[in-house]
PDB file of N, CA and C in Angstrom:
ATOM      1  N   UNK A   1     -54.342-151.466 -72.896  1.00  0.00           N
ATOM      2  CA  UNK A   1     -55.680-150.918 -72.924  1.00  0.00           C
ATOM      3  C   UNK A   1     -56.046-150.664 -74.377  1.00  0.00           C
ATOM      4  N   UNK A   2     -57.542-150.689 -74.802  1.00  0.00           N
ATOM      5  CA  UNK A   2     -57.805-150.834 -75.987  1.00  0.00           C
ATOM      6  C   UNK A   2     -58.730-149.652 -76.078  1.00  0.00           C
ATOM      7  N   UNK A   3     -58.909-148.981 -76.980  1.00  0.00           N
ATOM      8  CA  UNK A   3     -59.884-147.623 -76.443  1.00  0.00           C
ATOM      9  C   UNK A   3     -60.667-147.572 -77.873  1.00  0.00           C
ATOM     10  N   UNK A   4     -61.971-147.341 -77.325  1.00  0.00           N
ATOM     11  CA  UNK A   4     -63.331-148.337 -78.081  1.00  0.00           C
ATOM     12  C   UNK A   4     -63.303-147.374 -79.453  1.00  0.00           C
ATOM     13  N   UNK A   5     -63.131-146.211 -79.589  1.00  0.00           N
ATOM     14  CA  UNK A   5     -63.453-145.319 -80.543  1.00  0.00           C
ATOM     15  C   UNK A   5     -62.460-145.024 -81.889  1.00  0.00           C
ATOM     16  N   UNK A   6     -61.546-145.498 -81.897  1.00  0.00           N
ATOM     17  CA  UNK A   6     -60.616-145.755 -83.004  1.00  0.00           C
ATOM     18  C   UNK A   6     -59.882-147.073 -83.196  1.00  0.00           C
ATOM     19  N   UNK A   7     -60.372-147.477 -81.946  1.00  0.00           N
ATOM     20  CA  UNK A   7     -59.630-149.438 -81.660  1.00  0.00           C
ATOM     21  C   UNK A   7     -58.034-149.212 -81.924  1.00  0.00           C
ATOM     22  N   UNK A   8     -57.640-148.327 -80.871  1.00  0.00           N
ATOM     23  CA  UNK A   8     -56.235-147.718 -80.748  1.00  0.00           C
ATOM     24  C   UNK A   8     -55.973-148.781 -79.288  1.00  0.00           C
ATOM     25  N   UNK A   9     -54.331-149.273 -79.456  1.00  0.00           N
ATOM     26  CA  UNK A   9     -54.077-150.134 -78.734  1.00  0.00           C
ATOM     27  C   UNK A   9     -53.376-149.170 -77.682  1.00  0.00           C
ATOM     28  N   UNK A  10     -52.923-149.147 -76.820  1.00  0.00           N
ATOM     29  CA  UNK A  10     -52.162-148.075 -75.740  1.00  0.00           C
ATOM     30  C   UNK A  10     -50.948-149.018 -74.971  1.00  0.00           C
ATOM     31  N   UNK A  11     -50.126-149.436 -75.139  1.00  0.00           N
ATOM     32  CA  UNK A  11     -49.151-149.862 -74.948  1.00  0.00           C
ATOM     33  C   UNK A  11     -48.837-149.631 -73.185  1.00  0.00           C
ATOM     34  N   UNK A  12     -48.568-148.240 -72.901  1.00  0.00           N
ATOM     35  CA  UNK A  12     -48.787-147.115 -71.640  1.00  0.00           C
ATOM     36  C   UNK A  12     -49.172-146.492 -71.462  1.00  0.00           C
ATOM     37  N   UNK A  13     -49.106-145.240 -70.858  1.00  0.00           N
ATOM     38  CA  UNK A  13     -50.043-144.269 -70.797  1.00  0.00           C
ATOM     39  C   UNK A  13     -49.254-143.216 -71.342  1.00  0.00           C
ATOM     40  N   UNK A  14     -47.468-142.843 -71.384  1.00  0.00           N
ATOM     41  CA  UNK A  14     -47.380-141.893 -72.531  1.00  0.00           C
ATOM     42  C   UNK A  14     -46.716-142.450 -73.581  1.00  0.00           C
ATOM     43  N   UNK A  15     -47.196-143.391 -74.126  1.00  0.00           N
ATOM     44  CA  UNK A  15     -46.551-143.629 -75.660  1.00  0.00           C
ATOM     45  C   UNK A  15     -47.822-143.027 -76.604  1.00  0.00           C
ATOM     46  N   UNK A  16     -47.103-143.869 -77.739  1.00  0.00           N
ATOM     47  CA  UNK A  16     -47.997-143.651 -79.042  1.00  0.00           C
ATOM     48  C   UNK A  16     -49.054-144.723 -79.297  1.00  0.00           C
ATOM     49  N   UNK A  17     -50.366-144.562 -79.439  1.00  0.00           N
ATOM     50  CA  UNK A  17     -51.567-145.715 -79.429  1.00  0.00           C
ATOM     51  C   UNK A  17     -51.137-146.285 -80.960  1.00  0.00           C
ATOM     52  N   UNK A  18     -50.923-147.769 -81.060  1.00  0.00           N
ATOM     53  CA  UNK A  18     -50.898-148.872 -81.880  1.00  0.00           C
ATOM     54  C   UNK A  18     -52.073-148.908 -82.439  1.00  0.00           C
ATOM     55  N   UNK A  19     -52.357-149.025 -84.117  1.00  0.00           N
ATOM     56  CA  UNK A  19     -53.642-148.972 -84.767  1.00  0.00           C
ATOM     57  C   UNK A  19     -52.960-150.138 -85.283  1.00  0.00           C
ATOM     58  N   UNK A  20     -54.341-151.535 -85.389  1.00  0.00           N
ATOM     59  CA  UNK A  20     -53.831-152.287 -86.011  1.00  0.00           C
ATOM     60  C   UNK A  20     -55.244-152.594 -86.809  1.00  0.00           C
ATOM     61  N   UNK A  21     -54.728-153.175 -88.070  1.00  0.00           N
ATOM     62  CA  UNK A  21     -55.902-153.180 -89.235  1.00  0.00           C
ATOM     63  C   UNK A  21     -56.885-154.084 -88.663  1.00  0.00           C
ATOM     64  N   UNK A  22     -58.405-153.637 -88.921  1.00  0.00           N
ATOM     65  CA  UNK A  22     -59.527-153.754 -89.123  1.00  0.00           C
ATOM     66  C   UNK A  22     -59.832-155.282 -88.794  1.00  0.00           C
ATOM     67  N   UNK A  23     -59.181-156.120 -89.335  1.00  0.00           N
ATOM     68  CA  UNK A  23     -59.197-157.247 -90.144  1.00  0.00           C
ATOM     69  C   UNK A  23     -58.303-158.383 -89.128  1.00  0.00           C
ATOM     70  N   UNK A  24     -57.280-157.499 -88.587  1.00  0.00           N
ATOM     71  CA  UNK A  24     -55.956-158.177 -87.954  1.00  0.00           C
ATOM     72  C   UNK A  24     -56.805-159.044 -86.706  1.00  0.00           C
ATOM     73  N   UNK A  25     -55.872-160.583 -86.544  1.00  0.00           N
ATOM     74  CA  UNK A  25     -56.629-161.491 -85.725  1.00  0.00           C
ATOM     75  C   UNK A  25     -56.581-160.925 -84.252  1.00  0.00           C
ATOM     76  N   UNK A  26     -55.216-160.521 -83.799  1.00  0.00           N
ATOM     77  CA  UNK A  26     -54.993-159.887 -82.820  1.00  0.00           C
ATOM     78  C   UNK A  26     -55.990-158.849 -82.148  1.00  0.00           C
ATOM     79  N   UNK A  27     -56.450-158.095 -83.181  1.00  0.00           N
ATOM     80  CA  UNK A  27     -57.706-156.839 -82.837  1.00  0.00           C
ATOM     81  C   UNK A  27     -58.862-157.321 -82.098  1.00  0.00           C
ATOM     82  N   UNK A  28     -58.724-158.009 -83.039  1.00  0.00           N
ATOM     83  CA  UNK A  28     -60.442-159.032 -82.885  1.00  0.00           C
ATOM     84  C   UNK A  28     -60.149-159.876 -81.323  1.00  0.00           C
ATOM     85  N   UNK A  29     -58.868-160.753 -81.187  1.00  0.00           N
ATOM     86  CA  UNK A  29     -58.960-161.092 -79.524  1.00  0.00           C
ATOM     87  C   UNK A  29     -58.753-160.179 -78.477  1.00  0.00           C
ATOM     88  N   UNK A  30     -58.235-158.929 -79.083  1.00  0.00           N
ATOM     89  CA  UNK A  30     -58.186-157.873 -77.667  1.00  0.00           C
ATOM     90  C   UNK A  30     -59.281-156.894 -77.633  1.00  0.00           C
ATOM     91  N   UNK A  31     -60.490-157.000 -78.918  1.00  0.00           N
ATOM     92  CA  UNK A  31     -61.714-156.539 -78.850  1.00  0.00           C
ATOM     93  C   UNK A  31     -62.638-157.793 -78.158  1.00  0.00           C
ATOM     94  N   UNK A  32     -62.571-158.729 -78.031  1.00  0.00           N
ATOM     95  CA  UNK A  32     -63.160-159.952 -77.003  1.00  0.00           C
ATOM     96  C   UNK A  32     -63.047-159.877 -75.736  1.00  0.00           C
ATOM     97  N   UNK A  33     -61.686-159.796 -75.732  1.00  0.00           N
ATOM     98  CA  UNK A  33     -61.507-159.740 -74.392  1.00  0.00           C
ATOM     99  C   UNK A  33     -61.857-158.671 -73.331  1.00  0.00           C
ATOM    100  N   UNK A  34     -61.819-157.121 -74.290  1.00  0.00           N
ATOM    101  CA  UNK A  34     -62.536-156.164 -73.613  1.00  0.00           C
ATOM    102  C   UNK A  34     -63.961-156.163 -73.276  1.00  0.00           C
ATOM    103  N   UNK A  35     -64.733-156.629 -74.261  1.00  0.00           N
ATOM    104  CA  UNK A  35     -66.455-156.664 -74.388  1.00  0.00           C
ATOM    105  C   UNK A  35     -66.766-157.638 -73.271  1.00  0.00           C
ATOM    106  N   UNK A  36     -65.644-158.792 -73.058  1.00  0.00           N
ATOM    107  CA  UNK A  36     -66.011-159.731 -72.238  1.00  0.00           C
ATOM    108  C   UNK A  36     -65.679-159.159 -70.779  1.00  0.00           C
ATOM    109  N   UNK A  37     -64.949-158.314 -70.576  1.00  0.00           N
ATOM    110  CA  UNK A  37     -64.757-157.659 -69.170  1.00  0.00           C
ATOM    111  C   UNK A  37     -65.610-156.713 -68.862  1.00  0.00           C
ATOM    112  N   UNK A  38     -66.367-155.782 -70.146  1.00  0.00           N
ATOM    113  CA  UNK A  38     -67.386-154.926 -70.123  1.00  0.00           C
ATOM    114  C   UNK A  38     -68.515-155.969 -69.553  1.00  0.00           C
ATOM    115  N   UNK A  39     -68.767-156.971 -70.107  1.00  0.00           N
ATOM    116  CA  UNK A  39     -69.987-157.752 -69.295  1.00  0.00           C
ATOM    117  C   UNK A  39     -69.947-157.980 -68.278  1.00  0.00           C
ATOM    118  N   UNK A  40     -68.540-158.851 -67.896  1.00  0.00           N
ATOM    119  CA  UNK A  40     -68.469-159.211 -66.701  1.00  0.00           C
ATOM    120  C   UNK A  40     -69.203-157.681 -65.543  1.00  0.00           C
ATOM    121  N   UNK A  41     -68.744-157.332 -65.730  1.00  0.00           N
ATOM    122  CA  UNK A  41     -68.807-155.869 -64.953  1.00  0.00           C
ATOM    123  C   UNK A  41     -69.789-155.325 -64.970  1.00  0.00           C
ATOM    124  N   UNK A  42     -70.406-155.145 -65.492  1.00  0.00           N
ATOM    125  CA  UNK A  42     -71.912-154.896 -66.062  1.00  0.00           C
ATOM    126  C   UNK A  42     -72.663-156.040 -64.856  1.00  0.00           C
ATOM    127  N   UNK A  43     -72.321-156.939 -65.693  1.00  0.00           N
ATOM    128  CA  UNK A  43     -73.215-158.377 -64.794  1.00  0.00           C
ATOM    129  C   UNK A  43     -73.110-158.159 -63.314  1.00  0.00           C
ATOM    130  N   UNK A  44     -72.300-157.694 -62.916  1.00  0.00           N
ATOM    131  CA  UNK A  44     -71.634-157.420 -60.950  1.00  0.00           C
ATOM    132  C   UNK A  44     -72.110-156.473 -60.671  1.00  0.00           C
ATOM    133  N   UNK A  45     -72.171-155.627 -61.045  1.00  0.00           N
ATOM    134  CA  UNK A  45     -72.516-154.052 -61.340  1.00  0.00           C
ATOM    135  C   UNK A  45     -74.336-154.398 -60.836  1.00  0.00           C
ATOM    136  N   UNK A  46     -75.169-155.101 -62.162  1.00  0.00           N
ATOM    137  CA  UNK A  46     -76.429-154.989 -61.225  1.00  0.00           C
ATOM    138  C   UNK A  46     -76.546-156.243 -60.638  1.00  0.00           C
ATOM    139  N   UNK A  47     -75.613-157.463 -59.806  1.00  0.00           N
ATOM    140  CA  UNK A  47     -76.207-158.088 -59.142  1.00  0.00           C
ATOM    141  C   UNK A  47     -75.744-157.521 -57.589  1.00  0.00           C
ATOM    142  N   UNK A  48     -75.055-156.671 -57.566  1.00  0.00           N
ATOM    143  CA  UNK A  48     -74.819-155.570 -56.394  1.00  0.00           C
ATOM    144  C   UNK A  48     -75.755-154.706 -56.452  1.00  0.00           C
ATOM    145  N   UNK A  49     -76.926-154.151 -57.791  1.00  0.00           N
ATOM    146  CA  UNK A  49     -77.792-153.205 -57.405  1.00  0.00           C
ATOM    147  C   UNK A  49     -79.161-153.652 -57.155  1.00  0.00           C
ATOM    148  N   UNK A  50     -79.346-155.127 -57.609  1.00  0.00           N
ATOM    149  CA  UNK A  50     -80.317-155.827 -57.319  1.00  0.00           C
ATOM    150  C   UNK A  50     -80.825-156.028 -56.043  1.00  0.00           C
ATOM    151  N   UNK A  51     -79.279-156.864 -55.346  1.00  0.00           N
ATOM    152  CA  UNK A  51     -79.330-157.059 -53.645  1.00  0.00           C
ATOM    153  C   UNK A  51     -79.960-155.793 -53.156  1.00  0.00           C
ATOM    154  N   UNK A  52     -79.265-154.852 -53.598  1.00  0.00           N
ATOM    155  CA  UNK A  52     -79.070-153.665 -52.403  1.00  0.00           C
ATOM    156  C   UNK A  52     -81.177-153.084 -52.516  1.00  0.00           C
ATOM    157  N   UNK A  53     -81.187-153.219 -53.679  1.00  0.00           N
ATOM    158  CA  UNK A  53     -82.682-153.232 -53.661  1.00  0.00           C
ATOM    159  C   UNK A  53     -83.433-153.561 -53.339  1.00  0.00           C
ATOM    160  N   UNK A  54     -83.725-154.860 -52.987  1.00  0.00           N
ATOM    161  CA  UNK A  54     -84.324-156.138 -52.256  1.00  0.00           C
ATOM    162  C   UNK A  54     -84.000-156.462 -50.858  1.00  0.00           C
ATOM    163  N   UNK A  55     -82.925-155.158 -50.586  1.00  0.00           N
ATOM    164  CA  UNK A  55     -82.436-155.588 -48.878  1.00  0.00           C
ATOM    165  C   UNK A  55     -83.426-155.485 -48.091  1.00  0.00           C
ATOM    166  N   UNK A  56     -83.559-156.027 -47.020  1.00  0.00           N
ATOM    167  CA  UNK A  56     -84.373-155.756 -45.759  1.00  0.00           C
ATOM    168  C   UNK A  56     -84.105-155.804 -44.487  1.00  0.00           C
ATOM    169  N   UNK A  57     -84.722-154.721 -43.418  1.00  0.00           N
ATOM    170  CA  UNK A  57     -83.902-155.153 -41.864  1.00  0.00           C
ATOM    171  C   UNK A  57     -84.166-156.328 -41.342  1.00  0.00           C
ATOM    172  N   UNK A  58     -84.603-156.960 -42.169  1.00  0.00           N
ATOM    173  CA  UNK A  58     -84.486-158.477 -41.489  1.00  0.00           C
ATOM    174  C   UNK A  58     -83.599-159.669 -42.163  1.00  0.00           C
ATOM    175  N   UNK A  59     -82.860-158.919 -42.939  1.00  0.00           N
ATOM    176  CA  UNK A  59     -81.370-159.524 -43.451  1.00  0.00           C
ATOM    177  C   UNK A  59     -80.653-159.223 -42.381  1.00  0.00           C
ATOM    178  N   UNK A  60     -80.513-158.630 -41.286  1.00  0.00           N
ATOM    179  CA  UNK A  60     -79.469-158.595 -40.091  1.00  0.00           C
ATOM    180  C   UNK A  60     -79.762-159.371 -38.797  1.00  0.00           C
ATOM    181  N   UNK A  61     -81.059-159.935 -39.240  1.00  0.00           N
ATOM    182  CA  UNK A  61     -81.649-160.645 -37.875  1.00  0.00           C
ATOM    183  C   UNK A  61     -80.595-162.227 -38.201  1.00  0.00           C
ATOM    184  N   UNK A  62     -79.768-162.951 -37.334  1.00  0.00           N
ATOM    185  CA  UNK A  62     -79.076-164.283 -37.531  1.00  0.00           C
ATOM    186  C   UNK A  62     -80.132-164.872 -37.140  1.00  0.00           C
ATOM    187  N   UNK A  63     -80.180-166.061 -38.091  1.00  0.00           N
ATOM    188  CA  UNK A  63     -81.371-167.081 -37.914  1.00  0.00           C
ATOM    189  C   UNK A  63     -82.808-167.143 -38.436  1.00  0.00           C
ATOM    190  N   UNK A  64     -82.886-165.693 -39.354  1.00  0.00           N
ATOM    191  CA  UNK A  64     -84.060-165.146 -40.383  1.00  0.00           C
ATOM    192  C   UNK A  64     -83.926-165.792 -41.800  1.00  0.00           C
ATOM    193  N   UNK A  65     -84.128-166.588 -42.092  1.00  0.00           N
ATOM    194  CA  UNK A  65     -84.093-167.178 -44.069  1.00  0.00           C
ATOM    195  C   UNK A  65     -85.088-166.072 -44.640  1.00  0.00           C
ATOM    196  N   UNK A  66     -85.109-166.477 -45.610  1.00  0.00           N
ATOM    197  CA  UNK A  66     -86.409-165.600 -46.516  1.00  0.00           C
ATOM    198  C   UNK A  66     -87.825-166.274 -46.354  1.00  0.00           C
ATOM    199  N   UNK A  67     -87.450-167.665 -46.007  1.00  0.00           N
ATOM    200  CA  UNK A  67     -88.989-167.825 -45.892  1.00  0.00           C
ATOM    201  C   UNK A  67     -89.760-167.555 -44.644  1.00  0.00           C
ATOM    202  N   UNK A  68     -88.579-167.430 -43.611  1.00  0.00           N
ATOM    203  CA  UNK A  68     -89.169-166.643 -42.390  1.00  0.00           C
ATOM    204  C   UNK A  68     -89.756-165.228 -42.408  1.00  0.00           C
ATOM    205  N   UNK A  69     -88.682-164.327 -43.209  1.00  0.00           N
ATOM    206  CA  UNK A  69     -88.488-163.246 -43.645  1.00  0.00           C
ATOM    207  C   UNK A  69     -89.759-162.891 -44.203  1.00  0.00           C
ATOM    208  N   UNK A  70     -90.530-163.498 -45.120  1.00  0.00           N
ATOM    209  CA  UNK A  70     -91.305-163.701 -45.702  1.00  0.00           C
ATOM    210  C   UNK A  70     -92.947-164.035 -44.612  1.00  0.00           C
ATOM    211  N   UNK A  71     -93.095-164.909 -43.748  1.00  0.00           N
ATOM    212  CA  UNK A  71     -93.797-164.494 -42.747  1.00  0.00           C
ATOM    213  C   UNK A  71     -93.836-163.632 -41.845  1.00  0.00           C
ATOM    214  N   UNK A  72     -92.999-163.137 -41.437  1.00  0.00           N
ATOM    215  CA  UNK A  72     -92.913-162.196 -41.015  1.00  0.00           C
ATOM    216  C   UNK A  72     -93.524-160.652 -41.775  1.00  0.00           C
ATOM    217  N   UNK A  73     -92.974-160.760 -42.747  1.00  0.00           N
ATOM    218  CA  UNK A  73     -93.823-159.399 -43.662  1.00  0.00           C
ATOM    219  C   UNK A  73     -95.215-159.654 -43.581  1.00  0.00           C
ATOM    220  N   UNK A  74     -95.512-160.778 -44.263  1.00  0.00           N
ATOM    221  CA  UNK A  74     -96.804-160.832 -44.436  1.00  0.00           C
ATOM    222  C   UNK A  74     -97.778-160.603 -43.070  1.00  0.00           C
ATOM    223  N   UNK A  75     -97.808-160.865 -41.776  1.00  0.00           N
ATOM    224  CA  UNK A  75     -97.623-161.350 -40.787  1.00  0.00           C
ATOM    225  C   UNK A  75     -98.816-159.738 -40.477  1.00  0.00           C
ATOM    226  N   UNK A  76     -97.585-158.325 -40.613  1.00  0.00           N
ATOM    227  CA  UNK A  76     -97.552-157.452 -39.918  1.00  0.00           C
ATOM    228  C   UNK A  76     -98.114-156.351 -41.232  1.00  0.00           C
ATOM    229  N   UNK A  77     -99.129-155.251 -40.761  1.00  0.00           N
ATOM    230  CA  UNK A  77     -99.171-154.089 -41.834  1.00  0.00           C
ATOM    231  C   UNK A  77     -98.382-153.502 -42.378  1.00  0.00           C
ATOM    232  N   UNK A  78     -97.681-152.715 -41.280  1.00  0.00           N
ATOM    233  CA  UNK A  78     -96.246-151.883 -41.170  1.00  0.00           C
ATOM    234  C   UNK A  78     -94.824-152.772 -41.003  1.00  0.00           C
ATOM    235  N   UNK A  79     -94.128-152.793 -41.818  1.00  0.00           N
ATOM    236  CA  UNK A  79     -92.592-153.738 -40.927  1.00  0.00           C
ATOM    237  C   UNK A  79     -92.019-153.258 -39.958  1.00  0.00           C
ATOM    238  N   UNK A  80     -92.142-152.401 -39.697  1.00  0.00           N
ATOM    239  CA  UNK A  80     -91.458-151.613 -38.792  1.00  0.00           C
ATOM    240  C   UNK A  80     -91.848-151.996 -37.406  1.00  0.00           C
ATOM    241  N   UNK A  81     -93.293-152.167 -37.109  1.00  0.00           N
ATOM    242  CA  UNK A  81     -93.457-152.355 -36.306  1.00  0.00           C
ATOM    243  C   UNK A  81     -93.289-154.009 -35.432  1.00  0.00           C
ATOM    244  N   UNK A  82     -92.504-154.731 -36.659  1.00  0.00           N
ATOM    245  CA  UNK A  82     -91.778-155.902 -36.425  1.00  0.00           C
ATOM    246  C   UNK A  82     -90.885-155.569 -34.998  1.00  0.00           C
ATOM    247  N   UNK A  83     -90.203-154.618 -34.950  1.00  0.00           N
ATOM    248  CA  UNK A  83     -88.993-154.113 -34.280  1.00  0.00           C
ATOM    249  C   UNK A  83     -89.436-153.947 -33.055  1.00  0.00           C
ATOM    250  N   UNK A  84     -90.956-153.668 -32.759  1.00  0.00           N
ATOM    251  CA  UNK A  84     -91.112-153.024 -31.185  1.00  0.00           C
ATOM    252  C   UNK A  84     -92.287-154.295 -30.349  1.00  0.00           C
ATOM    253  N   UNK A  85     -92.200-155.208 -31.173  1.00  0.00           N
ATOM    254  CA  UNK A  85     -93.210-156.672 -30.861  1.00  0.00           C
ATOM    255  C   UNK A  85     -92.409-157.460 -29.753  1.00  0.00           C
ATOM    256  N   UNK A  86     -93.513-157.775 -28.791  1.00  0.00           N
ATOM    257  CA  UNK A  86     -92.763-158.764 -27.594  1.00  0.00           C
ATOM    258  C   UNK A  86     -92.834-159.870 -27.992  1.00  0.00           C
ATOM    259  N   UNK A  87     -92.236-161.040 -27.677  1.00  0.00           N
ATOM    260  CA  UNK A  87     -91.592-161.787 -27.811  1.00  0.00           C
ATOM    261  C   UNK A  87     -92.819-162.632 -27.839  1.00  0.00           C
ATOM    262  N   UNK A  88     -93.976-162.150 -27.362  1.00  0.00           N
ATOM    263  CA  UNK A  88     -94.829-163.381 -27.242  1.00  0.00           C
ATOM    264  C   UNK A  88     -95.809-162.970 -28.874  1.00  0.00           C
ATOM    265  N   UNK A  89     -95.634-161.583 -28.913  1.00  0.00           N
ATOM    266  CA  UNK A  89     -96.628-161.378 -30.519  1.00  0.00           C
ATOM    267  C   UNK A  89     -95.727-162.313 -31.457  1.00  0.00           C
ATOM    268  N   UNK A  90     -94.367-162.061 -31.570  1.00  0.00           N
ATOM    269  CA  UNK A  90     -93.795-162.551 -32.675  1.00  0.00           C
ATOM    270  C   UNK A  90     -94.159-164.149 -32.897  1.00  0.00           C
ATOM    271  N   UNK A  91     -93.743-164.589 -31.322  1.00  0.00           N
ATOM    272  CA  UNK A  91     -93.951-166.234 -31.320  1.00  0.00           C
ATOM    273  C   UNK A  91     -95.978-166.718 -31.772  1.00  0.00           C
ATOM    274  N   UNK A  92     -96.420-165.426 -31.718  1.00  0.00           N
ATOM    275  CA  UNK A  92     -98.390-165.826 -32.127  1.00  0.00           C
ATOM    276  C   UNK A  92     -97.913-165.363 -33.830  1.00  0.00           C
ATOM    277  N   UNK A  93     -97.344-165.276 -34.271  1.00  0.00           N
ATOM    278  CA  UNK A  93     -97.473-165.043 -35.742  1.00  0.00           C
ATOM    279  C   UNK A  93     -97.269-166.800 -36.129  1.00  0.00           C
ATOM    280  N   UNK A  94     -98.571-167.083 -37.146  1.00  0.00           N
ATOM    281  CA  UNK A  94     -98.517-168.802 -37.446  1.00  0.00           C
ATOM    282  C   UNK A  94     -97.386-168.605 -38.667  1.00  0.00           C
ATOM    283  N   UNK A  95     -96.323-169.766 -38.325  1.00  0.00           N
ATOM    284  CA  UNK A  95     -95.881-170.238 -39.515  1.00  0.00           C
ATOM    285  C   UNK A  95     -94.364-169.777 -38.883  1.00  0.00           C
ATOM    286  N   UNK A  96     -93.900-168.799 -37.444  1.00  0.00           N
ATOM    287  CA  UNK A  96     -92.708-168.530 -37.233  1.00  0.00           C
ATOM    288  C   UNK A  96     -92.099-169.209 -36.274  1.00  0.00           C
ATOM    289  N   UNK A  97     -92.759-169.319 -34.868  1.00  0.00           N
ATOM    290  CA  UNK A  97     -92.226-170.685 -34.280  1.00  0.00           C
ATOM    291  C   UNK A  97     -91.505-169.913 -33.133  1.00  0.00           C
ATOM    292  N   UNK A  98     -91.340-170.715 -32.506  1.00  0.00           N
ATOM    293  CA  UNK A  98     -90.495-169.830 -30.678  1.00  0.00           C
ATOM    294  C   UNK A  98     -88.640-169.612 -31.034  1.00  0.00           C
ATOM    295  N   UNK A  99     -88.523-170.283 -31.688  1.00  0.00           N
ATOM    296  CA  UNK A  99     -87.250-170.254 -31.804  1.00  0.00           C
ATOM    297  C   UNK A  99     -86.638-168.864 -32.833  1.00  0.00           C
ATOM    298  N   UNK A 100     -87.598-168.803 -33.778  1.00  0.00           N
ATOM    299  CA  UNK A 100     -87.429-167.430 -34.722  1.00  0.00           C
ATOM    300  C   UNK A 100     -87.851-166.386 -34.056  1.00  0.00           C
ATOM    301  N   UNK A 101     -88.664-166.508 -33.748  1.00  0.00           N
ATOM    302  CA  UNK A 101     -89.465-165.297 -33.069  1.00  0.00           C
ATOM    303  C   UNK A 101     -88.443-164.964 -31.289  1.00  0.00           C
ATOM    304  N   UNK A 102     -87.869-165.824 -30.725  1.00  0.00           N
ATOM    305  CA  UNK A 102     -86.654-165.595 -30.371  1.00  0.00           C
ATOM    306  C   UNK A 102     -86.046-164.832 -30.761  1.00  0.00           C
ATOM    307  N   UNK A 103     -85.066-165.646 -32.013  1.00  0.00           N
ATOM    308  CA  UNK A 103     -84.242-164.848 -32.330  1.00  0.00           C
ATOM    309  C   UNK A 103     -84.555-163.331 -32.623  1.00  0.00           C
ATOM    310  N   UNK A 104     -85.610-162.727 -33.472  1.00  0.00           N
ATOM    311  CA  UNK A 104     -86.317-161.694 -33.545  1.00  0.00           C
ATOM    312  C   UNK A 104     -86.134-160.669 -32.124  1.00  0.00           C
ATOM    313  N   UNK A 105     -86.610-161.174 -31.419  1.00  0.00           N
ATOM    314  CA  UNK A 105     -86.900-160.451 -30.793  1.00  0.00           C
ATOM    315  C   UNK A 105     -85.341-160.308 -29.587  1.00  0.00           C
ATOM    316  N   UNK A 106     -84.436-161.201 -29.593  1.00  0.00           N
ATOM    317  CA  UNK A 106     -83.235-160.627 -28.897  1.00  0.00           C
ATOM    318  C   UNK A 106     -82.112-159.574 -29.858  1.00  0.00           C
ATOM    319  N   UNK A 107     -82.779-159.910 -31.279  1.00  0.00           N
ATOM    320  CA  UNK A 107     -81.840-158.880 -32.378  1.00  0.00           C
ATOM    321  C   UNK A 107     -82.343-157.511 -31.750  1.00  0.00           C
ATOM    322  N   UNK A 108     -83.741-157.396 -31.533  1.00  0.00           N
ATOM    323  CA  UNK A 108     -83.980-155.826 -31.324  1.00  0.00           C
ATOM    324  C   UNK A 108     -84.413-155.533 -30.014  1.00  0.00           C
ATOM    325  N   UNK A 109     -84.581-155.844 -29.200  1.00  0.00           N
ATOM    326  CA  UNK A 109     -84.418-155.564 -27.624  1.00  0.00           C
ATOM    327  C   UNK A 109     -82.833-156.713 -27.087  1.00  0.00           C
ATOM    328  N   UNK A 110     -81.466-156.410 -27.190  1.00  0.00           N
ATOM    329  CA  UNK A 110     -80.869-156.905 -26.932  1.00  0.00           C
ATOM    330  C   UNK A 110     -80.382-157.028 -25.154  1.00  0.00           C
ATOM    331  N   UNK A 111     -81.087-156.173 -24.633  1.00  0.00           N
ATOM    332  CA  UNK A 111     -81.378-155.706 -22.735  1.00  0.00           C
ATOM    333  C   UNK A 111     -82.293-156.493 -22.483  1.00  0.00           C
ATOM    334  N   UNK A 112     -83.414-156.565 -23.250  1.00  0.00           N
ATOM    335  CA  UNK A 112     -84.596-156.831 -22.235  1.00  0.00           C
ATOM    336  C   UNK A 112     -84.289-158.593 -22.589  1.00  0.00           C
ATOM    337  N   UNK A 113     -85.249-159.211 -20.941  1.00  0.00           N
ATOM    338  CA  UNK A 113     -85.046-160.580 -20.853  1.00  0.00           C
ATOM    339  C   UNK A 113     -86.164-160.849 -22.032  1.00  0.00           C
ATOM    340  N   UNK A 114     -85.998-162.347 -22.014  1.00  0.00           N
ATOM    341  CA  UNK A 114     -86.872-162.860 -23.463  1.00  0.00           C
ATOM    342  C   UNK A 114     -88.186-163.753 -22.363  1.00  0.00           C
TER     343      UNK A 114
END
C-alpha cells in the first residue's frame, strides 16, 4: 500500500513505511498504479450511481427495452398509473403492441386472466 501524503510505501500493516526518493523509478510505477485504481473505482463508483438514477419500475417488467419503456412514459401523465391499466388500455397505447402490453400487464396483475 502506498499512502498519498508522504508517498510512504507500507510493506504491512505493522512495519516501518519505506520512503523512497522523489525521483526513484519504482515510486513513480507504484504512484501509477495507485491513481490508476483510484480511477478505475471512481469510474464504477458513478456508473453504479448513474444506473441507480435512471432506474425505473419498468426495468422489472421482462420483455420492456427502453424504447418500449419509453412509450410507455410518454403514453401516460402519471407512471404509476401504468401499474393499474387493463390490458386492453395498455394494448390502445400506439407504438406498444399486444404482445408488450401483455407482458405489462401480467408483470402487475399476476392473478388476474389477461
Amino acid at each position: 500500500m502506498i499512502a498519498k501524503r508522504f508517498e510512504e510505501i507500507y510493506a504491512d500493516t505493522g512495519g516501518e513505511p519505506v520512503r523512497l526518493s522523489p525521483r526513484a523509478p519504482g515510486l513513480r510505477i507504484l504512484q501509477g498504479i495507485r491513481d490508476e485504481a483510484h480511477r478505475f473505482a471512481i469510474t464504477y463508483h458513478r456508473t453504479l450511481r448513474d444506473k441507480a438514477l435512471t432506474r425505473s419500475f419498468l426495468d422489472d417488467v421482462p420483455g420492456i427495452g427502453s424504447q418500449k419503456k419509453k412509450v410507455l412514459l410518454a403514453a401516460v401523465d402519471v407512471p404509476e398509473k401504468i401499474k393499474g391499466m387493463s390490458r386492453e388500455e395498455l394494448a390502445a397505447i400506439p407504438g406498444l403492441g399486444d404482445k408488450a402490453a401483455l407482458a405489462v400487464f401480467r408483470h402487475y396483475h399476476p392473478d388476474a386472466e389477461p
